[in-house]
Structures are given as C-alpha cells and as structure tokens.
PDB file of N, CA and C in Angstrom:
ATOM      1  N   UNK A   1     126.201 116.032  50.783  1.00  0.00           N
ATOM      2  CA  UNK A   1     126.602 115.567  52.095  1.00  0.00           C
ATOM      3  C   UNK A   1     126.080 116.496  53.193  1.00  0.00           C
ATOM      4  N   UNK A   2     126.177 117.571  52.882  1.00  0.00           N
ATOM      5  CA  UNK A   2     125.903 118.696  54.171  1.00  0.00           C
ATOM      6  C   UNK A   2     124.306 118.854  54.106  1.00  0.00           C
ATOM      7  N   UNK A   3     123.398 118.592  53.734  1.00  0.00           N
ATOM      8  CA  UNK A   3     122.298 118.395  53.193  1.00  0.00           C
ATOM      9  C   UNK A   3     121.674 117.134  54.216  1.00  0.00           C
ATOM     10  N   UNK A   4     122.100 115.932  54.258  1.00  0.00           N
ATOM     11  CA  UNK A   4     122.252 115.079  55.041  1.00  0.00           C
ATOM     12  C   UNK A   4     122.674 114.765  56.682  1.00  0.00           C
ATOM     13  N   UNK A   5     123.598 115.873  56.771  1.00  0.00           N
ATOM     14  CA  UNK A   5     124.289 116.289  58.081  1.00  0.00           C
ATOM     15  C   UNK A   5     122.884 117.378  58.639  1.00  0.00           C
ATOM     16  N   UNK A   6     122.034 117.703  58.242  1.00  0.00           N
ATOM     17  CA  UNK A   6     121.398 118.576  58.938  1.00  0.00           C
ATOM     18  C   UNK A   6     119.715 118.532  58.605  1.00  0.00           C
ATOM     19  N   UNK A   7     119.507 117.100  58.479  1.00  0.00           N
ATOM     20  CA  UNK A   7     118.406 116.229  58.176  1.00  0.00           C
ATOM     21  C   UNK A   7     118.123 115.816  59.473  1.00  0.00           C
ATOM     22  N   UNK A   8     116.916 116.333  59.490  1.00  0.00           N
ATOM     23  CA  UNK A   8     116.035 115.903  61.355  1.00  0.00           C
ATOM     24  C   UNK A   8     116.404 113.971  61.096  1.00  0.00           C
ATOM     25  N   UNK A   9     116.903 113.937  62.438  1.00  0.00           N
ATOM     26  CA  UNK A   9     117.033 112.215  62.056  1.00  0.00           C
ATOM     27  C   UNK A   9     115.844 111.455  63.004  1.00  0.00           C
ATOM     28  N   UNK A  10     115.744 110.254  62.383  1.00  0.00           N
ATOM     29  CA  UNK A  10     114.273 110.284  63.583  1.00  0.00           C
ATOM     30  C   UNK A  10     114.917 108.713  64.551  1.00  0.00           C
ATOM     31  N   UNK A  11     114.633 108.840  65.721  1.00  0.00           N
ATOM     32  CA  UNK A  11     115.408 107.885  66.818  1.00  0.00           C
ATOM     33  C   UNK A  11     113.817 107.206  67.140  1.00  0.00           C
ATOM     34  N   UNK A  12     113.595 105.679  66.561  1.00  0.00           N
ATOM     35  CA  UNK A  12     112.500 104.907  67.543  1.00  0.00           C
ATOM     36  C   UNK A  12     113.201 104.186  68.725  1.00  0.00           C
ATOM     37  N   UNK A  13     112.325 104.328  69.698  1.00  0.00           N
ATOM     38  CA  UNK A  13     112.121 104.282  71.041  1.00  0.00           C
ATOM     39  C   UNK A  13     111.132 103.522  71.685  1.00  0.00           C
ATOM     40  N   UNK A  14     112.024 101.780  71.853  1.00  0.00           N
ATOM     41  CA  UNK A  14     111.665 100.425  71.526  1.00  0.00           C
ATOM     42  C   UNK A  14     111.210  99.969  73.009  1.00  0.00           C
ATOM     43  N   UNK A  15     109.729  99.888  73.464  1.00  0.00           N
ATOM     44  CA  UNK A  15     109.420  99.851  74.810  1.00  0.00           C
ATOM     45  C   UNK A  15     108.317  99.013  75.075  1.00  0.00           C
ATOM     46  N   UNK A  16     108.385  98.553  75.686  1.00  0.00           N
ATOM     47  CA  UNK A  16     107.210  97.536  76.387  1.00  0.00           C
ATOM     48  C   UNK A  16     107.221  96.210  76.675  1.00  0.00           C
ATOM     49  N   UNK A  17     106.460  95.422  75.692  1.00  0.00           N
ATOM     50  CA  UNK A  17     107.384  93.824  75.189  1.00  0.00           C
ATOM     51  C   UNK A  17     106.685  92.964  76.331  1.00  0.00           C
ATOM     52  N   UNK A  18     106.526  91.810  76.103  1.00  0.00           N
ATOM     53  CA  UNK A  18     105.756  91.137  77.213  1.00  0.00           C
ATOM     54  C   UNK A  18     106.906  90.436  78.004  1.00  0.00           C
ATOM     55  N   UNK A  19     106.438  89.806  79.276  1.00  0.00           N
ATOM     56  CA  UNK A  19     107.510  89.836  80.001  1.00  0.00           C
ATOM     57  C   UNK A  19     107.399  90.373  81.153  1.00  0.00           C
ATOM     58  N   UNK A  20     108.064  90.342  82.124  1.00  0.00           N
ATOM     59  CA  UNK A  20     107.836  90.862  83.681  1.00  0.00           C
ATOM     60  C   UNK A  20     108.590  92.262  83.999  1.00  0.00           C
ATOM     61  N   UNK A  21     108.830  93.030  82.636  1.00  0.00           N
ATOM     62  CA  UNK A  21     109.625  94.051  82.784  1.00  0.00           C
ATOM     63  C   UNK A  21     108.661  95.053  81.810  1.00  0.00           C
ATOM     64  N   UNK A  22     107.483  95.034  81.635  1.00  0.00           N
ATOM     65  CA  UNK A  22     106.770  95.544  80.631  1.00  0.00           C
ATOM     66  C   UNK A  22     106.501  97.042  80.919  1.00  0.00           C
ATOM     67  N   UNK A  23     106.507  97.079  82.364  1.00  0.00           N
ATOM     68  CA  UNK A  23     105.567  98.095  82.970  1.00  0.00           C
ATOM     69  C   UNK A  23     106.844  99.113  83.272  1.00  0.00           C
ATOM     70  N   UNK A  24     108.070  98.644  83.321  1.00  0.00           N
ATOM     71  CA  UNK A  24     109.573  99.637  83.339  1.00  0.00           C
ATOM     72  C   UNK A  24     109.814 100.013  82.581  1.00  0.00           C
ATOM     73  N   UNK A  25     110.472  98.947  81.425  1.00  0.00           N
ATOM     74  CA  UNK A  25     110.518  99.372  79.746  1.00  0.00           C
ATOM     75  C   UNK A  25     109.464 100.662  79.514  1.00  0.00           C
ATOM     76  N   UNK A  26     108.274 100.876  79.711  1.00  0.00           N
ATOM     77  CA  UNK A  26     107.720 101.163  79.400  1.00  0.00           C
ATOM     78  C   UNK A  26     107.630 103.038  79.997  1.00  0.00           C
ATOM     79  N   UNK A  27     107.903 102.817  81.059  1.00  0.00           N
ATOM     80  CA  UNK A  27     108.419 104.151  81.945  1.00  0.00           C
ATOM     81  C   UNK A  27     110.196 104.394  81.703  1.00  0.00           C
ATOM     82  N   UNK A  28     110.837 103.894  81.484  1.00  0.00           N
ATOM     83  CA  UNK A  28     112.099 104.260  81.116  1.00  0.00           C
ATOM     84  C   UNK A  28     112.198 104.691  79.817  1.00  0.00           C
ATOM     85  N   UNK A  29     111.424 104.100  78.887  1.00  0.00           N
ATOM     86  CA  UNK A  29     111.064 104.584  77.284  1.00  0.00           C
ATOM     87  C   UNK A  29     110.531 105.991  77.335  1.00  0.00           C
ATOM     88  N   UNK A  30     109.177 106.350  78.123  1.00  0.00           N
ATOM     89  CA  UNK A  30     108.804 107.316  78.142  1.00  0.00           C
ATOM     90  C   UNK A  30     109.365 108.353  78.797  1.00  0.00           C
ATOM     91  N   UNK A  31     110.117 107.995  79.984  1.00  0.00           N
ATOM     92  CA  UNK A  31     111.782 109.446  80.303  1.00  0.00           C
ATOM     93  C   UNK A  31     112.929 109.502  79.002  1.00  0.00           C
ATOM     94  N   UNK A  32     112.706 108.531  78.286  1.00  0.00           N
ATOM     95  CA  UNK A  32     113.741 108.660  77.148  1.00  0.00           C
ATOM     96  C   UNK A  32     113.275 110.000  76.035  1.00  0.00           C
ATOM     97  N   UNK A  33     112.076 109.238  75.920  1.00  0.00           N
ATOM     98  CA  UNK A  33     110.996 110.183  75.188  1.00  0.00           C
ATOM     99  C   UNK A  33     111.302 111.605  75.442  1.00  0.00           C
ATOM    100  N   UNK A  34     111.073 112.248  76.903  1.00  0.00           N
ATOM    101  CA  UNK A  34     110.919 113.274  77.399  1.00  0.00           C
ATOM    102  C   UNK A  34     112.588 113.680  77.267  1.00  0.00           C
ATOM    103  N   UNK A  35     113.379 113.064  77.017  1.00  0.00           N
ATOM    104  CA  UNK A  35     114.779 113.393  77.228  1.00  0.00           C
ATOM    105  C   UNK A  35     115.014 113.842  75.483  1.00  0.00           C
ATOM    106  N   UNK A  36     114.450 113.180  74.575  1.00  0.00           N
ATOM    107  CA  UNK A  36     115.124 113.888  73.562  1.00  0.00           C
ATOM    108  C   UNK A  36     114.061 114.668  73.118  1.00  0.00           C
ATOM    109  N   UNK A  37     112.944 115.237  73.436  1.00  0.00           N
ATOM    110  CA  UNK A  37     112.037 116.172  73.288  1.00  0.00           C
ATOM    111  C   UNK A  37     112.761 117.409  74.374  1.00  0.00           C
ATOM    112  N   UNK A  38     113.460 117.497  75.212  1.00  0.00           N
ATOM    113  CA  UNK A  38     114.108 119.014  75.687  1.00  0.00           C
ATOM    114  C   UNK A  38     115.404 118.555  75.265  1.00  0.00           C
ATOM    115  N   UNK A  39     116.152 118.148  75.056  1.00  0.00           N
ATOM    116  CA  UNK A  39     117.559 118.245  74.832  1.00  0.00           C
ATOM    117  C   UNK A  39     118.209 117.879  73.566  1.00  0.00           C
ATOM    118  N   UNK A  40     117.368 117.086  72.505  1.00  0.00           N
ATOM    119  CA  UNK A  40     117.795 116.878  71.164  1.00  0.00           C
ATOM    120  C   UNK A  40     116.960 117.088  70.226  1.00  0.00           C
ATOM    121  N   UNK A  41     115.707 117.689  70.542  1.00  0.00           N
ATOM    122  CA  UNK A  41     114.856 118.227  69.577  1.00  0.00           C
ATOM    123  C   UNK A  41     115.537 119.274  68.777  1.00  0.00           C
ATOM    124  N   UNK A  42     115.606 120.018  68.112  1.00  0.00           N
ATOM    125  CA  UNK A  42     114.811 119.472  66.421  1.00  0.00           C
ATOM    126  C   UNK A  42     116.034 118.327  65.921  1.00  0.00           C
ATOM    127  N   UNK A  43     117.038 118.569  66.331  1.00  0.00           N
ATOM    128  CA  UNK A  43     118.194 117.552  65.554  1.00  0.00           C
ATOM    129  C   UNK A  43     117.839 116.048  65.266  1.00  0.00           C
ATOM    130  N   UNK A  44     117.049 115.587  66.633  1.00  0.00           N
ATOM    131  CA  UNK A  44     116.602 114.375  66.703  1.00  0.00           C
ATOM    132  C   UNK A  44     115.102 114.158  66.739  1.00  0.00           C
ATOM    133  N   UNK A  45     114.180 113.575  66.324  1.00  0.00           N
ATOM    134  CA  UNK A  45     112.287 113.537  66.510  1.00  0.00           C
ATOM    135  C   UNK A  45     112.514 112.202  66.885  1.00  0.00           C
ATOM    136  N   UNK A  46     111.527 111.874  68.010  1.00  0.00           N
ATOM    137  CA  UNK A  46     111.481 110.619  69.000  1.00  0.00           C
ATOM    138  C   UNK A  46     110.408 109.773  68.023  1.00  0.00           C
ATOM    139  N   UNK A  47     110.143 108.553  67.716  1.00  0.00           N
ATOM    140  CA  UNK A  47     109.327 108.132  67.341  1.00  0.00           C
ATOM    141  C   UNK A  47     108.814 106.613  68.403  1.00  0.00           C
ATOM    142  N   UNK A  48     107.538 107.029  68.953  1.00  0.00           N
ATOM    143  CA  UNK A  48     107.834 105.452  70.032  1.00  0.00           C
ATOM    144  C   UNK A  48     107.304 104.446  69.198  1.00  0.00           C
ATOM    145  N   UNK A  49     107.746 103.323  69.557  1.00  0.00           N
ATOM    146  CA  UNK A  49     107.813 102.140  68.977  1.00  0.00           C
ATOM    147  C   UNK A  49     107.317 101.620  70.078  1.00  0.00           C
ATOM    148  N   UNK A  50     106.525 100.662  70.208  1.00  0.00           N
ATOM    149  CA  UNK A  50     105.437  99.807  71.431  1.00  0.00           C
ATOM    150  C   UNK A  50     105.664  98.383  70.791  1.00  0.00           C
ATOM    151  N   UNK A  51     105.519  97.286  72.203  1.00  0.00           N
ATOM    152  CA  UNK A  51     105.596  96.183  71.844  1.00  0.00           C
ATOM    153  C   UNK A  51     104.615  95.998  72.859  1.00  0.00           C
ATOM    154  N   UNK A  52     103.458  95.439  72.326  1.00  0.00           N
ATOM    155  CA  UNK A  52     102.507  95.264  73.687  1.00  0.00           C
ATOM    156  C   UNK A  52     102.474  93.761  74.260  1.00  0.00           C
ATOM    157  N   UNK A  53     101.669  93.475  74.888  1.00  0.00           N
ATOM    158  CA  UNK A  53     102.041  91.978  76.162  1.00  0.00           C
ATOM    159  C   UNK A  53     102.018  91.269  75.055  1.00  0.00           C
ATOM    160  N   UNK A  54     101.466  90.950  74.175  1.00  0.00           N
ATOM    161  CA  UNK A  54     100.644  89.800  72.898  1.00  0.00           C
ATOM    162  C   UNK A  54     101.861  89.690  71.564  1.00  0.00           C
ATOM    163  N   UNK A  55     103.317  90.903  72.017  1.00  0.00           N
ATOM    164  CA  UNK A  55     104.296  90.776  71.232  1.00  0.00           C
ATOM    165  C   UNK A  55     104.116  91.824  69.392  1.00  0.00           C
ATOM    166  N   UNK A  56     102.628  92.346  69.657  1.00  0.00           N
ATOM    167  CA  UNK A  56     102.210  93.287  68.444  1.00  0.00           C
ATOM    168  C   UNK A  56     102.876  94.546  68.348  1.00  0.00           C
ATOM    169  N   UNK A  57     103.761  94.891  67.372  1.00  0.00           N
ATOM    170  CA  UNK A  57     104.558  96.299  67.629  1.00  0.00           C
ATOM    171  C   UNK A  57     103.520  97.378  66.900  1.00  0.00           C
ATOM    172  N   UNK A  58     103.672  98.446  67.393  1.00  0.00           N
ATOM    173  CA  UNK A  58     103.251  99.672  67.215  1.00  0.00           C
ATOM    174  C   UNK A  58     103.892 101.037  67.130  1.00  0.00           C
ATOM    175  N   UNK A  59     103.715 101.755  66.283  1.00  0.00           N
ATOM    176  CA  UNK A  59     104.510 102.877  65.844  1.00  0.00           C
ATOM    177  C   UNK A  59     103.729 103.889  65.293  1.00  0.00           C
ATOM    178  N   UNK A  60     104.200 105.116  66.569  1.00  0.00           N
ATOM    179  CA  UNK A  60     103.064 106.044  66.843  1.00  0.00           C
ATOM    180  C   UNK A  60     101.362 105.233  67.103  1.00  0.00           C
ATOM    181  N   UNK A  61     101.167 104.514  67.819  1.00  0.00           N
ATOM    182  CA  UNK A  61     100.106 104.053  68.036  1.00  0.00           C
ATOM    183  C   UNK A  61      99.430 103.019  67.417  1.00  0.00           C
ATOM    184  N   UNK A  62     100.176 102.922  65.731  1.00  0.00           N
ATOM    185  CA  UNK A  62      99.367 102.101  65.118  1.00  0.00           C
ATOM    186  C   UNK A  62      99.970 101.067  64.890  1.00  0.00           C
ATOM    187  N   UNK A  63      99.465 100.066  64.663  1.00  0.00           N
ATOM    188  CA  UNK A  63     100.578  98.562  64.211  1.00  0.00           C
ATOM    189  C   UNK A  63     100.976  98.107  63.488  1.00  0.00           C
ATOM    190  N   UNK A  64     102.153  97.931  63.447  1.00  0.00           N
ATOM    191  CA  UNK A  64     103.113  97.753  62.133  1.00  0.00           C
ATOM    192  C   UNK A  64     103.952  96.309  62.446  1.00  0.00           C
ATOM    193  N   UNK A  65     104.585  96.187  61.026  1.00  0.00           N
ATOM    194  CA  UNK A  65     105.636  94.938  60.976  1.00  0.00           C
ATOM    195  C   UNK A  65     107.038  95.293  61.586  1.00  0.00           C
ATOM    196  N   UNK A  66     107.761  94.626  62.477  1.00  0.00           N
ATOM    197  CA  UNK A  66     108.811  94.974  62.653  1.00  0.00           C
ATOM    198  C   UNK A  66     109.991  94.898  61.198  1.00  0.00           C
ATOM    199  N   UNK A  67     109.533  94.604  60.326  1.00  0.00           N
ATOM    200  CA  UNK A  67     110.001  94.545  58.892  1.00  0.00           C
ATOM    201  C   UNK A  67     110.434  95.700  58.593  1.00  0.00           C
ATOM    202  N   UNK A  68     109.233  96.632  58.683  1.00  0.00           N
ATOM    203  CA  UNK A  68     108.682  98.392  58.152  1.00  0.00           C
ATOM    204  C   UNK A  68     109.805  99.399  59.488  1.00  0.00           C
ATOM    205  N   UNK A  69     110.166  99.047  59.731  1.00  0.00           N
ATOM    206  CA  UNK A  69     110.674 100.042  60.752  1.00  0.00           C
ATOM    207  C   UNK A  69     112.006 100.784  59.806  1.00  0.00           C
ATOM    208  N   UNK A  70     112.389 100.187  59.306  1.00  0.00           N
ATOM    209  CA  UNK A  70     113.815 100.639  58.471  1.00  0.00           C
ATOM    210  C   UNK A  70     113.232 102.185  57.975  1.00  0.00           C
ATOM    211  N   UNK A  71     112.237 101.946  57.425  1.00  0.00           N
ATOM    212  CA  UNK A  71     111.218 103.068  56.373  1.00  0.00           C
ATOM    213  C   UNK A  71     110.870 103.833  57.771  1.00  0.00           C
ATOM    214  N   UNK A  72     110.597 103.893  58.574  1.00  0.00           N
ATOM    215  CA  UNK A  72     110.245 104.975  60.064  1.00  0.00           C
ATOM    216  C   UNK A  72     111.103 105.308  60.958  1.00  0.00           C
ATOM    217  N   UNK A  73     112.180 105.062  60.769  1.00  0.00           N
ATOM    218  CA  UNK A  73     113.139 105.121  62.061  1.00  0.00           C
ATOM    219  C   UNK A  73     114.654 105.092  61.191  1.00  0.00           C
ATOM    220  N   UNK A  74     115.479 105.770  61.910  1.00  0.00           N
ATOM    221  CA  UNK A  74     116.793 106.012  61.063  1.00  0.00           C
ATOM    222  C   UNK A  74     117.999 104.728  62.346  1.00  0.00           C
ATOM    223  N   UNK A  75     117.079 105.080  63.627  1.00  0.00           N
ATOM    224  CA  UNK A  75     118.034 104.261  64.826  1.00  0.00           C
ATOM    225  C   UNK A  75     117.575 104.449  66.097  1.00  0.00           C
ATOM    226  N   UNK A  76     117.487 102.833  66.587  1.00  0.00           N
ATOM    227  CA  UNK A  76     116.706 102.865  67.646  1.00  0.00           C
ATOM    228  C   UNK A  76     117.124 102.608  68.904  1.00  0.00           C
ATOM    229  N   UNK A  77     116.591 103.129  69.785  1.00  0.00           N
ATOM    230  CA  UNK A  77     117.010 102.923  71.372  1.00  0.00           C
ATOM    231  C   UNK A  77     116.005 101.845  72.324  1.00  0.00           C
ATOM    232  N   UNK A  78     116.467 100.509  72.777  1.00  0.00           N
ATOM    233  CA  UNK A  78     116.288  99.452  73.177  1.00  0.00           C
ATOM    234  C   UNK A  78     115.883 100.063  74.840  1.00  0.00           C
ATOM    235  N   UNK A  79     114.607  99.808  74.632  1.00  0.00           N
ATOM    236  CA  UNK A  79     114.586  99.916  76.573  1.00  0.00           C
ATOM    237  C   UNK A  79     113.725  98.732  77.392  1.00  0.00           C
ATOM    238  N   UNK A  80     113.898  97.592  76.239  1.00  0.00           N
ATOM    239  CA  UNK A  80     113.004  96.111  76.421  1.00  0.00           C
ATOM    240  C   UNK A  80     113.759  95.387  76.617  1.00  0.00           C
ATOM    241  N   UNK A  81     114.335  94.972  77.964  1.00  0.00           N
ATOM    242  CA  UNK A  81     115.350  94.342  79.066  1.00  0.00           C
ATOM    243  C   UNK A  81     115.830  92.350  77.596  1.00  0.00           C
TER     244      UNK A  81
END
C-alpha cells in the first residue's frame, strides 16, 4: 500500500477539441500544465492530451486511441468546454 501512496501519479490534461473554444481550451490546458509543473511536481507528472480541430487525440504529441489512455494517464483534467 505505501508503495502505491508514493508512486509519481500521472494527471492527462484534456485540451483543444474542435469547436469555437479550441484556441482557450487550449491556453487554459497549457496554464494547467504550468500549474502542476511548479506546484505538484514530482507527486504529480502532467501528461497533455490534445484533441485537434479534425477530433484526432494526441498524447505527448503523438496519436493515440482515446481507448489507450487508461494505460497513460492515472486521471484526467477536462479543459474542453
């Protein structure tokens, strides 16, 4: 148990998304970003998660199934209105 309690947890950080809010999501994701890189680093590692205009998700840059996220991400923070 205590082993678990002190396991870097990793938080994806769900931003973009097509839609007329793409370009906010997308700047509110990235102050999120910057927020747990000084204030919850090492406890927490940010992982961004991208949804670009065409609805294709991406994680760390590359593109993935929203299926696969379970396997990359422990819990995610919604900033796609």
């Amino acid at each position: 148990m205590n082993q678990f309690l002190n396991k870097q947890r990793r938080i994806g950080v769900l931003r973009g998304g097509g839609g007329g809010f793409h370009a906010r999501s997308l700047e509110e994701g990235g102050n999120f970003i910057t927020y747990v890189i000084e204030n919850l680093y090492p406890k927490w590692k940010p992982v961004d998660i991208y949804v670009d205009e065409n609805e294709v998700w991406h994680v760390s840059g590359l593109p993935v199934l929203p299926t696969l996220l379970p396997q990359k991400v422990d819990v995610v923070w919604n900033t796609i209105p």
